[in-house]
Protein backbone atom coordinates (compact mmCIF):
# COMPACT_ATOMS: atom_id res chain seq x y z
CA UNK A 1 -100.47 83.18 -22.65
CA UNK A 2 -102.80 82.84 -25.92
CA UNK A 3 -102.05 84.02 -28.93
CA UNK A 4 -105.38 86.17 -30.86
CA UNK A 5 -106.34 83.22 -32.97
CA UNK A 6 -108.60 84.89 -34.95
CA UNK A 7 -106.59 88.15 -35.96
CA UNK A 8 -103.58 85.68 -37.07
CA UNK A 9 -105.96 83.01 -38.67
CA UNK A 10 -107.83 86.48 -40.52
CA UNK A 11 -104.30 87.24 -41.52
CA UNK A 12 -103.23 84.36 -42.77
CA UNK A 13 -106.57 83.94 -45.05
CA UNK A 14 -105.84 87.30 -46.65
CA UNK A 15 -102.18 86.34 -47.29
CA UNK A 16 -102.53 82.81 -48.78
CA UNK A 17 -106.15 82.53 -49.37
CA UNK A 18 -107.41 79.02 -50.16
CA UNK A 19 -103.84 78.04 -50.55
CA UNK A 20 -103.71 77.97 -46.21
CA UNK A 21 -102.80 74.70 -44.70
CA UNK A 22 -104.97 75.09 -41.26
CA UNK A 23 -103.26 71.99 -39.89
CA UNK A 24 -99.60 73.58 -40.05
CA UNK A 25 -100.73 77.03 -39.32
CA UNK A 26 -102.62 75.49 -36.00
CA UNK A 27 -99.18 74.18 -34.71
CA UNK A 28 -96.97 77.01 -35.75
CA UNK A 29 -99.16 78.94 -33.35
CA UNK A 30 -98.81 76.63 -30.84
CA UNK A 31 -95.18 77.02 -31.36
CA UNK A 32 -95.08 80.47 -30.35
CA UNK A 33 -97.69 80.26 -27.60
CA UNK A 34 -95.33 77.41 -26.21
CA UNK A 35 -92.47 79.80 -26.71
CA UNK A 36 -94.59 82.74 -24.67
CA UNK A 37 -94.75 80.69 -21.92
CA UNK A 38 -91.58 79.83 -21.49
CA UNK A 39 -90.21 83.40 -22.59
CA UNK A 40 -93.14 84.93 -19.56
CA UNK A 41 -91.47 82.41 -17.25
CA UNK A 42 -87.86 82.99 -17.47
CA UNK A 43 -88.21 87.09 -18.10
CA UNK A 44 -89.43 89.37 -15.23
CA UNK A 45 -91.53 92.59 -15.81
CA UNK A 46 -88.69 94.85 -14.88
CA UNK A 47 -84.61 94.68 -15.57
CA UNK A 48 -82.82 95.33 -12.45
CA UNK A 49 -78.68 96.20 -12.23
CA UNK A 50 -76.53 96.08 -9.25
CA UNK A 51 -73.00 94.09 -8.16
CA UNK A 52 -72.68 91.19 -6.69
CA UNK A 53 -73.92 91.73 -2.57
CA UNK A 54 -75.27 94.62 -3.44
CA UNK A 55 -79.15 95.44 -3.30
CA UNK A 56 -80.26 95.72 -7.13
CA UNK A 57 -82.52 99.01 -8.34
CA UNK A 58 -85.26 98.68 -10.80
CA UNK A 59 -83.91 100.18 -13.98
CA UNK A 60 -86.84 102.75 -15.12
CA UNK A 61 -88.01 102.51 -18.56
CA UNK A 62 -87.53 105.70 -20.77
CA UNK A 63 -90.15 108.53 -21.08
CA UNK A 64 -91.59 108.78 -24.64
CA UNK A 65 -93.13 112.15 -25.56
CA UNK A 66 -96.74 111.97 -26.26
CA UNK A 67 -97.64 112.06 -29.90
CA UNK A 68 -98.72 115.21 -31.49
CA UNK A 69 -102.83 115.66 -31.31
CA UNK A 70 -102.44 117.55 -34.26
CA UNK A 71 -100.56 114.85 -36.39
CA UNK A 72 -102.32 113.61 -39.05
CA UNK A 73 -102.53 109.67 -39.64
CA UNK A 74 -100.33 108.30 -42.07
CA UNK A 75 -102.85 106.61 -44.13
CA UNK A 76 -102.16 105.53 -48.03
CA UNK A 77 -105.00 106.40 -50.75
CA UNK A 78 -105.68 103.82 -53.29
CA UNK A 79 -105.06 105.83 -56.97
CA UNK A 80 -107.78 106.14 -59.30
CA UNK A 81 -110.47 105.41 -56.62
CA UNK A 82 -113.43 107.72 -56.88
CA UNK A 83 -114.14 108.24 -53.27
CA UNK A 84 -110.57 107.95 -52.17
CA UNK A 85 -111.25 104.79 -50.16
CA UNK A 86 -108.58 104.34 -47.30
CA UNK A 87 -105.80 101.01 -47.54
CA UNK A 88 -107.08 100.46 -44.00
CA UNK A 89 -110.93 100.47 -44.93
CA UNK A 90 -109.96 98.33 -48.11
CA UNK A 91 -108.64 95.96 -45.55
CA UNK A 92 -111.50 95.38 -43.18
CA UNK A 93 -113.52 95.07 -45.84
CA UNK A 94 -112.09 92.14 -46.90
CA UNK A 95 -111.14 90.85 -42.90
CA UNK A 96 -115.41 90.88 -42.90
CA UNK A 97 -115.32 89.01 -45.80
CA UNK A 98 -113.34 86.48 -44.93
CA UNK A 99 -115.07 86.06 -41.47
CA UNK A 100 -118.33 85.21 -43.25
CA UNK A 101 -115.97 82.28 -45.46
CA UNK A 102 -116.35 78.75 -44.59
CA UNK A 103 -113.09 78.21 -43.86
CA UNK A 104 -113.05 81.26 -41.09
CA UNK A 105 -116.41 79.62 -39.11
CA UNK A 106 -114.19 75.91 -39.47
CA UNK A 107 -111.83 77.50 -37.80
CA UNK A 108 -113.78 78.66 -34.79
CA UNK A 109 -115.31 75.21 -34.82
CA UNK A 110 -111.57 74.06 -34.73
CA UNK A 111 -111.20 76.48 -31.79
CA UNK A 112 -114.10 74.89 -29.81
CA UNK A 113 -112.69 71.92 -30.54
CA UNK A 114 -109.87 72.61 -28.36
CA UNK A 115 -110.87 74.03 -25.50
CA UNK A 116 -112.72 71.29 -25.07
CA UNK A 117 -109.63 69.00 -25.38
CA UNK A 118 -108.05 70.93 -22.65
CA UNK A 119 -111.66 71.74 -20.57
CA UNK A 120 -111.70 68.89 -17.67
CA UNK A 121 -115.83 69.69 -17.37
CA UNK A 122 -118.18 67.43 -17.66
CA UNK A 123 -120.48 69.59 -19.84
CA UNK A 124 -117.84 71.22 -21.81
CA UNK A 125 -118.42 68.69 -25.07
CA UNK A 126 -122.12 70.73 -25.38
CA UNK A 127 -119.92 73.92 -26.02
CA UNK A 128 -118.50 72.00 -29.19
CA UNK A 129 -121.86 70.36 -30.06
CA UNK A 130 -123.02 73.84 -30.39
CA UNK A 131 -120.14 74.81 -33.05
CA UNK A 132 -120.86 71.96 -35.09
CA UNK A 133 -124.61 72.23 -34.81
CA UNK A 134 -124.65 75.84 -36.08
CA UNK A 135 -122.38 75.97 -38.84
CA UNK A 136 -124.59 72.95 -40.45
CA UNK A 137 -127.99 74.75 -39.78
CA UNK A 138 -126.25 78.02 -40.88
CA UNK A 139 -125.45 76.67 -44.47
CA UNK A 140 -128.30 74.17 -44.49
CA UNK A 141 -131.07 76.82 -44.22
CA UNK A 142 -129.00 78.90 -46.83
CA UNK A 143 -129.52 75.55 -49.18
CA UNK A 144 -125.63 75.17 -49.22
CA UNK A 145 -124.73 72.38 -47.02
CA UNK A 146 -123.32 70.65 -50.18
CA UNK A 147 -120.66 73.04 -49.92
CA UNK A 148 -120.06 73.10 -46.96
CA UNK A 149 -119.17 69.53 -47.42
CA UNK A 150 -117.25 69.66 -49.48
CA UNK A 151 -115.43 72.98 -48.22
CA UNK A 152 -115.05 70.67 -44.82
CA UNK A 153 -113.29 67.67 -47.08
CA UNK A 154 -110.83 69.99 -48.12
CA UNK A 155 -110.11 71.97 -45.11
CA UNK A 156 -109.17 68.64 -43.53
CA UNK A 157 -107.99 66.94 -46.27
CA UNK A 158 -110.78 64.39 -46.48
CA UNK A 159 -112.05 62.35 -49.30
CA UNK A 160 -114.89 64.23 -50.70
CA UNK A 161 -117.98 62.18 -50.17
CA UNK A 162 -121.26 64.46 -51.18
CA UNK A 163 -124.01 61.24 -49.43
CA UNK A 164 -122.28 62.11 -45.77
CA UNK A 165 -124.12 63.45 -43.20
CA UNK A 166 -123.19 66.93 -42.89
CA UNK A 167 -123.00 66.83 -39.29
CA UNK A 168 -120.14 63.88 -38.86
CA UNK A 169 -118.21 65.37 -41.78
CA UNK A 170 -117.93 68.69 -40.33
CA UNK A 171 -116.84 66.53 -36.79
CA UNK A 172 -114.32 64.65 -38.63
CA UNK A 173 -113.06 68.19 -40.15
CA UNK A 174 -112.40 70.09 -36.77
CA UNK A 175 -111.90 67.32 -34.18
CA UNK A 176 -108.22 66.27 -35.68
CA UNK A 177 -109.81 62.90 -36.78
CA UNK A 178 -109.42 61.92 -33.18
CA UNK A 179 -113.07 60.96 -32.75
CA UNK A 180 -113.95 57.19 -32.85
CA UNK A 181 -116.48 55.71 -35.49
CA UNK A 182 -119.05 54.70 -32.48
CA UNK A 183 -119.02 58.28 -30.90
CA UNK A 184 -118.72 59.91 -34.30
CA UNK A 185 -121.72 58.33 -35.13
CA UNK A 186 -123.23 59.18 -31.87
CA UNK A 187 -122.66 62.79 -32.04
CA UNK A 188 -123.91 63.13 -35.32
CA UNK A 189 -127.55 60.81 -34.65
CA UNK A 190 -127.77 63.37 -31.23
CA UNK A 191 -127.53 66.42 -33.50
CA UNK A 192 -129.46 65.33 -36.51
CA UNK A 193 -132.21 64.48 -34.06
CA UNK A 194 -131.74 68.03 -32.72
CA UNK A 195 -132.29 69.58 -35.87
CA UNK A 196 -135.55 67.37 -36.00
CA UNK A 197 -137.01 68.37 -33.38
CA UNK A 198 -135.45 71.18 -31.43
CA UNK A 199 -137.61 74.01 -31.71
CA UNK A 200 -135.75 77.78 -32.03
CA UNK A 201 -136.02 78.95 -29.47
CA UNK A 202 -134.64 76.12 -26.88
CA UNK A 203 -131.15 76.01 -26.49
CA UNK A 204 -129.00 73.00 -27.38
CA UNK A 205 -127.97 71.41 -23.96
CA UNK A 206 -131.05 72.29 -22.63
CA UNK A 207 -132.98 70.25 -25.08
CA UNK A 208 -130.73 67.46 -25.06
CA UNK A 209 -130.54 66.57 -21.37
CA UNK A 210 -133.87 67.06 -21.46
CA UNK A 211 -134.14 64.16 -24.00
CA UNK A 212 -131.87 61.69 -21.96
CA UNK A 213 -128.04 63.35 -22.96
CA UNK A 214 -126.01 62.60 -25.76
CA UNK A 215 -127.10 58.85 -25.96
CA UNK A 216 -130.80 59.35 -25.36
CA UNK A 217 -130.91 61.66 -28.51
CA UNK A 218 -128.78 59.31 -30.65
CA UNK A 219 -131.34 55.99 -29.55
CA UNK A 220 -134.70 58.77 -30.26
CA UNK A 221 -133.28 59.65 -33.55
CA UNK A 222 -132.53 56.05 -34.38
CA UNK A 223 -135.84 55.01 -32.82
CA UNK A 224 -138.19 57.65 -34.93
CA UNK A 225 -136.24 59.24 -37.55
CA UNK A 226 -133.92 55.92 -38.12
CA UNK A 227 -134.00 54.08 -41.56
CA UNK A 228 -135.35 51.25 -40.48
CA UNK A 229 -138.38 53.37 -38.83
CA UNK A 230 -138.52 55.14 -42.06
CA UNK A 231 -139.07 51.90 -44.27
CA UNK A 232 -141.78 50.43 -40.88
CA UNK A 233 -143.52 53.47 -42.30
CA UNK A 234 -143.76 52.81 -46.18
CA UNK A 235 -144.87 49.44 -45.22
C-alpha cells in the first residue's frame, strides 16, 4: 500500500515551506507505508465474534444516514476580501503554486528515482532519464538553470557549485548520492548529447537506442561535442 506522495509532499511545502527537510520527510513516509503493510496484513476487512467451537458471524458495520442534499457546505470566508474568496480556493491556489516550485518537480524526479530502485526492468532507468532530462530543459529554456542549480544543491544538501553541469547535479540531487562518479558522468554526457541533438519531437529512449544506448550517447557526445573536439576545432 502507497501512500499519495504528492498530496503529503504538497502539504508539507505549504506547512514548512523552504524550511522542509525532503530527506527526513521521504523516510517518515516510508515509515507509515511500512506500517500499512503490516497493519493490511495482520487486520481483515471485516470483525467477526463468536465462542470458542462455535462458527463466527460477520459483525455488520452501522448504517449512516445520508447527508442532507440541502445542507450547505461549511466553508470559511476570508474577512475583508472583496470577492469573498473561499479558504478552500485560497488553498489550491497556492497547492498550484507550489507544484510549479522547484522543489515540487525535485520531488517527482525523487519519485522516479525510486521506482526505478525497486523496478527489476531492464529499460526502467529511461523512465528516470526522462525526469532528469526535463526538469533541466524545462528551466534551461526558461534561462534559469542557474537556479535550478543551485535550488538542487540545497534540496540535497550539496555544495553549491554554479560551473556543474546541470544535468549530473540534478542526478546527484534525486538519486540519494548513490550513483558512482563513472556512471554519473555517463548519464549526464548521454543526456547533454540528447539535448544536442535530439530533435522535439523524438522521444528520449527512442533516440537513444537509436544512437547505441546509454554508452553510445556518452562516447558521441564525447566524440563531437567533447572538449577536446571543441579545442581540434579552434585549431
Amino acid at each position: 500500500m502507497r501512500i499519495d506522495r504528492n498530496a503529503r509532499y504538497t502539504e508539507a511545502l505549504l506547512r514548512e515551506g523552504k524550511d522542509l527537510d525532503y530527506k527526513k520527510w521521504l523516510r517518515q513516509i516510508q515509515e507509515e507505508e511500512a506500517q500499512l503493510k503490516r497493519a493490511a496484513g495482520v487486520h481483515s476487512g471485516e470483525q467477526t465474534l463468536g465462542q470458542p467451537g462455535e462458527p463466527t458471524k460477520a459483525v455488520a458495520a452501522p448504517k449512516t444516514a445520508p447527508p442532507s442534499p440541502t445542507a450547505a457546505p461549511n466553508i470559511q470566508k476570508i474577512p475583508g476580501s472583496r470577492n469573498q474568496i473561499s479558504w478552500t480556493e485560497t488553498e489550491t491556489c497556492k497547492t498550484r503554486k507550489s507544484k510549479r516550485s522547484i522543489a515540487w518537480r525535485l520531488g517527482e524526479v525523487c519519485d522516479e528515482w525510486e521506482r526505478f530502485q525497486e523496478c527489476r526492468s531492464r529499460d526502467a532507468v529511461y523512465d528516470y532519464l526522462r525526469a532528469v532530462f526535463s526538469i533541466v530543459i524545462h528551466y534551461t529554456v526558461r534561462n534559469r538553470v542557474k537556479r535550478l542549480v543551485r535550488r538542487a544543491c540545497k534540496f540535497a544538501g550539496l555544495p553549491a557549485d554554479m560551473k556543474a553541469d546541470p544535468f549530473a547535479v540534478v542526478i546527484r540531487a534525486t538519486s540519494e548520492q548513490k550513483v558512482d562518479r563513472k556512471t554519473l558522468s555517463k548519464w549526464s554526457r548521454c543526456l547533454r548529447y540528447a539535448a544536442k541533438c535530439k530533435k522535439p519531437r523524438v522521444g528520449l529512449m527512442p533516440f537513444i537506442k537509436h544512437n547505441g544506448g546509454i554508452n553510445g550517447c556518452a562516447d558521441l557526445f564525447a566524440k563531437e561535442l567533447g572538449r577536446h573536439n571543441r579545442a581540434t576545432r579552434r585549431k
